[in-house]
N, C-alpha and C. Protein backbone atom coordinates (compact mmCIF):
# COMPACT_ATOMS: atom_id res chain seq x y z
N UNK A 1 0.82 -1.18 0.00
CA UNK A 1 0.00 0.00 0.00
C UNK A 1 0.87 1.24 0.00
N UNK A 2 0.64 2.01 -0.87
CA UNK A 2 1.06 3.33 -1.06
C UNK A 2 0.85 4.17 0.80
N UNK A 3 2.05 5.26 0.83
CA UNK A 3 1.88 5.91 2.01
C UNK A 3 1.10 6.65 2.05
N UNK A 4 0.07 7.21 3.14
CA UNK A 4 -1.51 7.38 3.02
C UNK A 4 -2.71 6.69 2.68
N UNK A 5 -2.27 5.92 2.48
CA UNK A 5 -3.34 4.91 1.92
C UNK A 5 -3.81 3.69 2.96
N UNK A 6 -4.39 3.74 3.13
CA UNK A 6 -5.02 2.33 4.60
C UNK A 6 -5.95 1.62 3.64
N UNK A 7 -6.18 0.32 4.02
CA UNK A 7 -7.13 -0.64 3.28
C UNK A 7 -8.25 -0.50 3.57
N UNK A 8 -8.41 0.46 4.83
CA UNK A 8 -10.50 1.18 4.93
C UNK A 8 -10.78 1.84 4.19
N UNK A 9 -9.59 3.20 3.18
CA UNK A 9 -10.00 4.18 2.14
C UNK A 9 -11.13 3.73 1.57
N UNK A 10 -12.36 4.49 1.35
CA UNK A 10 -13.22 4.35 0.39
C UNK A 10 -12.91 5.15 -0.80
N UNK A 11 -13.44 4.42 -2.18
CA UNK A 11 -13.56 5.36 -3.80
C UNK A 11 -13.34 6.72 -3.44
N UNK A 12 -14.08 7.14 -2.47
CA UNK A 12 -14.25 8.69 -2.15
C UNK A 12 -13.14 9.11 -2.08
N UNK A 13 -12.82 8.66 -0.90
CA UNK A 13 -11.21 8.96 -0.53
C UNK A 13 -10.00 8.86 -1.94
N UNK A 14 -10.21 7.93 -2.17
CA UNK A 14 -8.99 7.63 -3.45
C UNK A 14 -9.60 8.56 -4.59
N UNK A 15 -10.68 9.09 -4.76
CA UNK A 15 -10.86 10.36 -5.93
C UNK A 15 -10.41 11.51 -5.49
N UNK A 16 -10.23 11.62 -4.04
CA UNK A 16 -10.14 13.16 -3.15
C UNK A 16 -8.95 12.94 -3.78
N UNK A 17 -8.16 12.10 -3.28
CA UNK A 17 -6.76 11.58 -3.33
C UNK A 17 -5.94 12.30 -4.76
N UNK A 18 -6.61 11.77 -5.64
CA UNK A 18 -6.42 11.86 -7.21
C UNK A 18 -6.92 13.18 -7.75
N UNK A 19 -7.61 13.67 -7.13
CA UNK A 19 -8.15 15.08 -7.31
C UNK A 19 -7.00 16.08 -6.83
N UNK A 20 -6.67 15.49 -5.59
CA UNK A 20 -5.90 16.80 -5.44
C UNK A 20 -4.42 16.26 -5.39
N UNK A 21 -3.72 15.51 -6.55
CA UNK A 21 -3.01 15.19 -7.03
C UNK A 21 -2.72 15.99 -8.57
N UNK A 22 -4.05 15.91 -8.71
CA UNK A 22 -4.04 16.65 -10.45
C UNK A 22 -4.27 18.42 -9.84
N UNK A 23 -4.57 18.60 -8.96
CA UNK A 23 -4.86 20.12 -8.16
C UNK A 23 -3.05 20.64 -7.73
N UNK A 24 -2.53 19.71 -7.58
CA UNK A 24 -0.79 20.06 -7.28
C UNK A 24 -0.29 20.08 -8.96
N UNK A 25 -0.35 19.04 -9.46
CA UNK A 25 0.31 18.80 -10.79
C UNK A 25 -0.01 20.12 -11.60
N UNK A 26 -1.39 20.57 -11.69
CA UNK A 26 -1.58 21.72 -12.41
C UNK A 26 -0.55 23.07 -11.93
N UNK A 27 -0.92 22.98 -10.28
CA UNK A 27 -0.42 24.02 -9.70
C UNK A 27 1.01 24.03 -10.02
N UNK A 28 1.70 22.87 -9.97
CA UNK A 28 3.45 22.94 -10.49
C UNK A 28 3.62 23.37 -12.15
N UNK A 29 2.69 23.03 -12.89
CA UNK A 29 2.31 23.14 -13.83
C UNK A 29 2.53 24.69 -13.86
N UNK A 30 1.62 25.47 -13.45
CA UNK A 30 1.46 26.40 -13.20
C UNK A 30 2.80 27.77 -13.13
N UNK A 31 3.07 27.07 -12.31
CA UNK A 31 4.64 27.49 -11.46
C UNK A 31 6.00 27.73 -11.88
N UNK A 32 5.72 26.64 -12.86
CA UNK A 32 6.65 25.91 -14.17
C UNK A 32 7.16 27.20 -15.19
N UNK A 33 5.21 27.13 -15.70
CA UNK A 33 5.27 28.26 -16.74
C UNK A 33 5.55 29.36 -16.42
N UNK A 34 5.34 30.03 -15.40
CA UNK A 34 5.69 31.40 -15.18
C UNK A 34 6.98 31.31 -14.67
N UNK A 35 7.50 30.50 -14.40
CA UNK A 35 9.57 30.80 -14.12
C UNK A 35 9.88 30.77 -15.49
N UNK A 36 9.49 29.75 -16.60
CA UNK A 36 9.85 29.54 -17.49
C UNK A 36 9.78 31.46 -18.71
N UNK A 37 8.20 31.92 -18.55
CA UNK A 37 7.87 33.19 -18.83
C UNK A 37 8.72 33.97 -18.54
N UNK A 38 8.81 34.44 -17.15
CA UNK A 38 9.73 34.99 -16.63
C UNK A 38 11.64 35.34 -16.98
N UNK A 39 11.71 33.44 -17.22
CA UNK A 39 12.98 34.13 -17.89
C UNK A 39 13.25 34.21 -19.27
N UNK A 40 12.21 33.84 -20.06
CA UNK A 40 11.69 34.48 -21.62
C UNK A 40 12.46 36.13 -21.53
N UNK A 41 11.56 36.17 -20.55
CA UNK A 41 11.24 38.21 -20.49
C UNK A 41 12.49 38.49 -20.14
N UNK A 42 13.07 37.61 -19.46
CA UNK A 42 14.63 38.43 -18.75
C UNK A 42 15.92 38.17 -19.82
N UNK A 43 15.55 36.89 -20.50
CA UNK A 43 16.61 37.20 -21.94
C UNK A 43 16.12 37.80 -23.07
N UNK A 44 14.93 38.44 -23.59
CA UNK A 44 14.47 39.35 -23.95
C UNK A 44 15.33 40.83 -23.61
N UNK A 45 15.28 41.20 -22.34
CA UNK A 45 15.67 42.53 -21.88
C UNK A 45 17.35 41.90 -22.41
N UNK A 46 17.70 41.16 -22.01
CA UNK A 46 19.61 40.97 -22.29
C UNK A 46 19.60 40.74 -23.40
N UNK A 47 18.81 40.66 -24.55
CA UNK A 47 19.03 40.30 -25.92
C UNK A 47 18.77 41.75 -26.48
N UNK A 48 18.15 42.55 -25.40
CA UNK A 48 18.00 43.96 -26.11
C UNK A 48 18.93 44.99 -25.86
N UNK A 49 19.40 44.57 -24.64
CA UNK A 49 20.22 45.18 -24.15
C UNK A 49 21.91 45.11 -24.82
N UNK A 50 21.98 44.25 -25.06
CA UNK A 50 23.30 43.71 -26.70
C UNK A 50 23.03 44.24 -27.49
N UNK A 51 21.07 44.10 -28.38
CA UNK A 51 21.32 44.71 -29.46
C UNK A 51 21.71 46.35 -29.65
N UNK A 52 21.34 47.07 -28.06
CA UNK A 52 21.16 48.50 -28.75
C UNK A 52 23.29 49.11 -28.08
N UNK A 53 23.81 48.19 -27.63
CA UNK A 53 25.41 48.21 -26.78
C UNK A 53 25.86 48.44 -28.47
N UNK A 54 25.14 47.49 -29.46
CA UNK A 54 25.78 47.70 -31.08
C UNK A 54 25.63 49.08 -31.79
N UNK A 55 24.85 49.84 -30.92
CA UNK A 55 23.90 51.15 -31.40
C UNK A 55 24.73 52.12 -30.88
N UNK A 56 26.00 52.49 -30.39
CA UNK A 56 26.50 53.73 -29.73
C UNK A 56 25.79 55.32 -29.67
N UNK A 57 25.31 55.10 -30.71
CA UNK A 57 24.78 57.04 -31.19
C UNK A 57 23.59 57.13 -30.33
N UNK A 58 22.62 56.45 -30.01
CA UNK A 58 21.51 56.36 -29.76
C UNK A 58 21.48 57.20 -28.10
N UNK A 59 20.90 57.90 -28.33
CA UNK A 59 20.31 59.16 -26.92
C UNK A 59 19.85 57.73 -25.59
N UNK A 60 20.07 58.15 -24.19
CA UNK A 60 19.20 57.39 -23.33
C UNK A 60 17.79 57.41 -23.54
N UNK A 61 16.89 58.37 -24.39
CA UNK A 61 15.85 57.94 -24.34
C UNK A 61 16.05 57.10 -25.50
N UNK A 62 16.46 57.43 -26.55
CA UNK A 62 16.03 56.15 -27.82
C UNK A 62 16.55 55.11 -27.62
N UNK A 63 17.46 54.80 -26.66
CA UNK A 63 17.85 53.32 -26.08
C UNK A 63 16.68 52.86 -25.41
N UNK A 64 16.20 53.23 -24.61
CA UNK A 64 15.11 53.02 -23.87
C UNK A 64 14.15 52.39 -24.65
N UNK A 65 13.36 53.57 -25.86
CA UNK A 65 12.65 53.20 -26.56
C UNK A 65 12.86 51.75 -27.80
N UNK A 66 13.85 51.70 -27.84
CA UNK A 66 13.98 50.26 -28.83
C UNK A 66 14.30 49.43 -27.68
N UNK A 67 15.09 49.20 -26.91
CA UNK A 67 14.90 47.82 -25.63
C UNK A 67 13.18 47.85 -25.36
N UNK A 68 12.56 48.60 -25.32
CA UNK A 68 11.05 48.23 -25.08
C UNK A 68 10.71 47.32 -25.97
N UNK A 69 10.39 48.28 -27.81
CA UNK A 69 10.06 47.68 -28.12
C UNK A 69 11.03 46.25 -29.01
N UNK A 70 12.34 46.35 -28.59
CA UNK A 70 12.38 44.59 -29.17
C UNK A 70 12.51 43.67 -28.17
N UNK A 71 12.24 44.26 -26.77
CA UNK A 71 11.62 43.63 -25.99
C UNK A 71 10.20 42.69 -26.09
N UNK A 72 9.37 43.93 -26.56
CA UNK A 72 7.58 43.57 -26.93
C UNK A 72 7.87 42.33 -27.99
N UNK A 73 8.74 43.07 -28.94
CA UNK A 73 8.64 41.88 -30.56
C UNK A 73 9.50 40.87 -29.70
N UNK A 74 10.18 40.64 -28.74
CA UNK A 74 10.61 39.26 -29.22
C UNK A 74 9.43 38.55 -28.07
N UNK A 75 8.83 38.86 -27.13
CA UNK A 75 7.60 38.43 -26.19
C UNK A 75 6.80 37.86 -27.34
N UNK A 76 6.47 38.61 -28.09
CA UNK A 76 5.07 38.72 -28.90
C UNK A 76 5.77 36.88 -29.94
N UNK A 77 6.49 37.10 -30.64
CA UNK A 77 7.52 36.37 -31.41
C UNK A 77 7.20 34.67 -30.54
N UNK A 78 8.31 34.69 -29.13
CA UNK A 78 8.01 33.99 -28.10
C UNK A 78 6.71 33.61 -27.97
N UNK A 79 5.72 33.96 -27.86
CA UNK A 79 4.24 33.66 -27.27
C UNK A 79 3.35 32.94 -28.48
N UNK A 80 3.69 33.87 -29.86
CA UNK A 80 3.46 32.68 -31.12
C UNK A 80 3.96 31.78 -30.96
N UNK A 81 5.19 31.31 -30.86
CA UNK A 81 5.91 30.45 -30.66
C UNK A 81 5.76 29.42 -30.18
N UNK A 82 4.90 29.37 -28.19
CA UNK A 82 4.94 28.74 -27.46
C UNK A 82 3.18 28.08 -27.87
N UNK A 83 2.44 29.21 -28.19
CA UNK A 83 1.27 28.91 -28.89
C UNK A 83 1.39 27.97 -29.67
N UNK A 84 2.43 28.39 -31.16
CA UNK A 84 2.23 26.90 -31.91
C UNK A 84 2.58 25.69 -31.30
N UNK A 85 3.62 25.35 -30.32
CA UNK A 85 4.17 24.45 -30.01
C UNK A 85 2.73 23.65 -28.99
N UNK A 86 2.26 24.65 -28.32
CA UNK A 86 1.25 23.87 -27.65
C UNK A 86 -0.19 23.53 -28.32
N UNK A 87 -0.43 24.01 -29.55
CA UNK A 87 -1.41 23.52 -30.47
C UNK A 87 -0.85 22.19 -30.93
N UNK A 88 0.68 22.12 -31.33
CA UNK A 88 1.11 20.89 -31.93
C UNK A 88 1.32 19.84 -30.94
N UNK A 89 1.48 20.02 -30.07
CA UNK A 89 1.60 19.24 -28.55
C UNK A 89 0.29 18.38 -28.64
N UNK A 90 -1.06 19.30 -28.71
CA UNK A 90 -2.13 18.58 -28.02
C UNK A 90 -2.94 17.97 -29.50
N UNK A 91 -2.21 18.34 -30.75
CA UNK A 91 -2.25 17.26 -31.82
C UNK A 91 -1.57 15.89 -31.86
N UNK A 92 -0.47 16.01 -31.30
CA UNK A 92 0.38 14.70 -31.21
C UNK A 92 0.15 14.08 -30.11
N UNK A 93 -0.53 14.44 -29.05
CA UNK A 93 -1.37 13.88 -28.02
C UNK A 93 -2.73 12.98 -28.46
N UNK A 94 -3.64 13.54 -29.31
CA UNK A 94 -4.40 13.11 -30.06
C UNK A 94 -3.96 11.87 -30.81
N UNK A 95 -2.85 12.28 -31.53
CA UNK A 95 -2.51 11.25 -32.33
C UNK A 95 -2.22 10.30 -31.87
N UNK A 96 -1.36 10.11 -31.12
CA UNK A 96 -0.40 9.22 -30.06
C UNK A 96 -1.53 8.50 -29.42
N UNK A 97 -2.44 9.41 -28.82
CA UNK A 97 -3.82 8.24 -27.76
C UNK A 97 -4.59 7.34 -28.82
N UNK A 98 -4.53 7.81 -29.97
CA UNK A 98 -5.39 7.18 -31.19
C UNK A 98 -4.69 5.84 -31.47
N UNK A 99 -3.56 6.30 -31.17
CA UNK A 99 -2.62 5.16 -32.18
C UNK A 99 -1.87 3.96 -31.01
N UNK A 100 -2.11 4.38 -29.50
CA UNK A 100 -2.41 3.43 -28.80
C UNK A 100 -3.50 3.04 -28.08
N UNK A 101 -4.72 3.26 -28.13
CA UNK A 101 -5.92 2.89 -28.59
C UNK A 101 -5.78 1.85 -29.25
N UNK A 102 -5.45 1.90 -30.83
CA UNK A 102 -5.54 0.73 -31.34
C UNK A 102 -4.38 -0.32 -31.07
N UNK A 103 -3.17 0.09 -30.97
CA UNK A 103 -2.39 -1.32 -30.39
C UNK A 103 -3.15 -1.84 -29.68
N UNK A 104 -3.84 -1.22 -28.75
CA UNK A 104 -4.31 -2.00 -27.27
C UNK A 104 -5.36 -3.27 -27.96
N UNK A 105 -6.11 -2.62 -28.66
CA UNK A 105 -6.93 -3.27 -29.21
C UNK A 105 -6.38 -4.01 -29.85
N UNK A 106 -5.13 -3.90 -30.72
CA UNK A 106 -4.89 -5.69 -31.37
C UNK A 106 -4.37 -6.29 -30.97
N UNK A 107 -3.76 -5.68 -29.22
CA UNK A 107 -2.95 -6.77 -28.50
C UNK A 107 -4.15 -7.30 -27.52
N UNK A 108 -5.22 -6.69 -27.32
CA UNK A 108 -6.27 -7.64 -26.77
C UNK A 108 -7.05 -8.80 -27.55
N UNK A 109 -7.08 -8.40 -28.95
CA UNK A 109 -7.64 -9.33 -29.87
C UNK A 109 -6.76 -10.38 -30.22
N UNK A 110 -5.18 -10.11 -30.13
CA UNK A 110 -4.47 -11.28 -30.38
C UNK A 110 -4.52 -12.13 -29.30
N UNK A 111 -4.23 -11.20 -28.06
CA UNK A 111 -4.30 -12.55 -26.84
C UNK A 111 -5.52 -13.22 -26.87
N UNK A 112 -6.86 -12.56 -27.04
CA UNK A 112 -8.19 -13.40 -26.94
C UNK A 112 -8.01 -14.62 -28.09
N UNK A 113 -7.55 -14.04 -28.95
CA UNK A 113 -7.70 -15.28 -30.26
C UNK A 113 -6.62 -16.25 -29.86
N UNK A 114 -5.70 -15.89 -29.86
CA UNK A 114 -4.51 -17.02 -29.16
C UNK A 114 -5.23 -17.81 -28.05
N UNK A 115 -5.71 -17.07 -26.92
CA UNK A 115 -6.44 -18.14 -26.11
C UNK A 115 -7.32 -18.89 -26.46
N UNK A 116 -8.30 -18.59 -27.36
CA UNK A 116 -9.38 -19.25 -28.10
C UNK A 116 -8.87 -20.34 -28.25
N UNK A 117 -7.87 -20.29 -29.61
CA UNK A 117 -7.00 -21.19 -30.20
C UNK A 117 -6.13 -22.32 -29.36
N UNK A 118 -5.54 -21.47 -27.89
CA UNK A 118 -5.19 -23.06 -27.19
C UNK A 118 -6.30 -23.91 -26.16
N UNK A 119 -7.09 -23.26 -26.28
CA UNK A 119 -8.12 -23.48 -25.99
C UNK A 119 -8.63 -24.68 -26.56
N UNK A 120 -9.22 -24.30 -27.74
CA UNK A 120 -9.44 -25.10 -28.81
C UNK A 120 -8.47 -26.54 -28.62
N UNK A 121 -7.25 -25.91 -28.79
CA UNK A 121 -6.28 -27.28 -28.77
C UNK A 121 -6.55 -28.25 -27.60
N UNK A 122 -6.46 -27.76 -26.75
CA UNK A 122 -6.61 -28.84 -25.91
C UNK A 122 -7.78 -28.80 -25.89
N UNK A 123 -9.08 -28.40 -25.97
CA UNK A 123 -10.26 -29.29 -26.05
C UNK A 123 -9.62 -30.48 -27.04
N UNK A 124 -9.40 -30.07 -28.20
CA UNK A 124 -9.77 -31.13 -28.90
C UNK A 124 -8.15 -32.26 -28.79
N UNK A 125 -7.17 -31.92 -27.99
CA UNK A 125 -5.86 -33.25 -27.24
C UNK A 125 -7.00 -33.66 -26.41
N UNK A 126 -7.77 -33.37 -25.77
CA UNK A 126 -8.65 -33.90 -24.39
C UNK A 126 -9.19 -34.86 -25.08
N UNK A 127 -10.33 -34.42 -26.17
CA UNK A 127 -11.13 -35.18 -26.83
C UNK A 127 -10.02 -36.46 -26.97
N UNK A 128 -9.40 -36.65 -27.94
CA UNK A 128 -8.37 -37.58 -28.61
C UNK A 128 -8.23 -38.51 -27.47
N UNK A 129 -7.60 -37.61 -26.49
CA UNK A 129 -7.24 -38.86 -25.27
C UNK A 129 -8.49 -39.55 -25.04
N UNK A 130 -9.51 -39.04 -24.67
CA UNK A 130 -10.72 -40.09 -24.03
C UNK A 130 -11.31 -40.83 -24.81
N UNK A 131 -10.64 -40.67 -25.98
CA UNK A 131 -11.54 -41.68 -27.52
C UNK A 131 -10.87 -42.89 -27.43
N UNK A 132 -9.52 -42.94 -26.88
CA UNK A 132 -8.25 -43.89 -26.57
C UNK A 132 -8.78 -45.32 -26.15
């Protein structure tokens, strides 16, 4: 038995259980993405901050003003980005459950038929012997 778990748990209990298992997982989930966001945004600012170090002429405000915006464009850039990847994610999720789905199914139909089949056999070694 798993720790927490006693052999009185009722269904109830083991859905609470599993409920707030997927209630943490999201939440790390959660947690994940925004450190991950976070340091999007912070090599963003250091990727802008290089590009405009190449810019010498540029006034403190027009430095300012282009680290913003190729700040924004590379967020914006980034966020398409993470968008397509998670549209294609939950296609190949699709695909993948589809496509073991059916293994399952021809590895249940082979074992059933295989059993059939020794099945079969020895019914019919049984038969043979008692005809003896």
């Amino acid at each position: 038995m798993s720790e927490g778990r006693r052999s009185g748990d009722t269904w109830m209990d083991q859905e609470l259980d599993q409920d707030q298992d997927l209630d943490q997982d999201r939440a790390i989930n959660e947690i994940e993405g925004f450190l991950l966001w976070e340091a999007e945004k912070d090599r963003a600012r250091t990727r802008a901050e290089a590009f405009c170090a190449g810019l010498p002429w540029l006034t403190d405000s027009q430095r300012r003003e282009v680290e913003l915006r190729y700040c924004q464009d590379q967020r914006d850039a980034s966020r398409a980005y993470l968008e397509r990847i998670a549209v294609r994610s939950a296609t190949l999720r699709t695909e993948y459950e589809g496509v073991y789905r059916a293994l399952r199914r021809r590895l249940i139909t082979a074992f059933l038929s295989g059993s059939v089949a020794v099945a079969a056999l020895l019914a019919t070694a049984a038969v043979g012997l008692t005809a003896r």
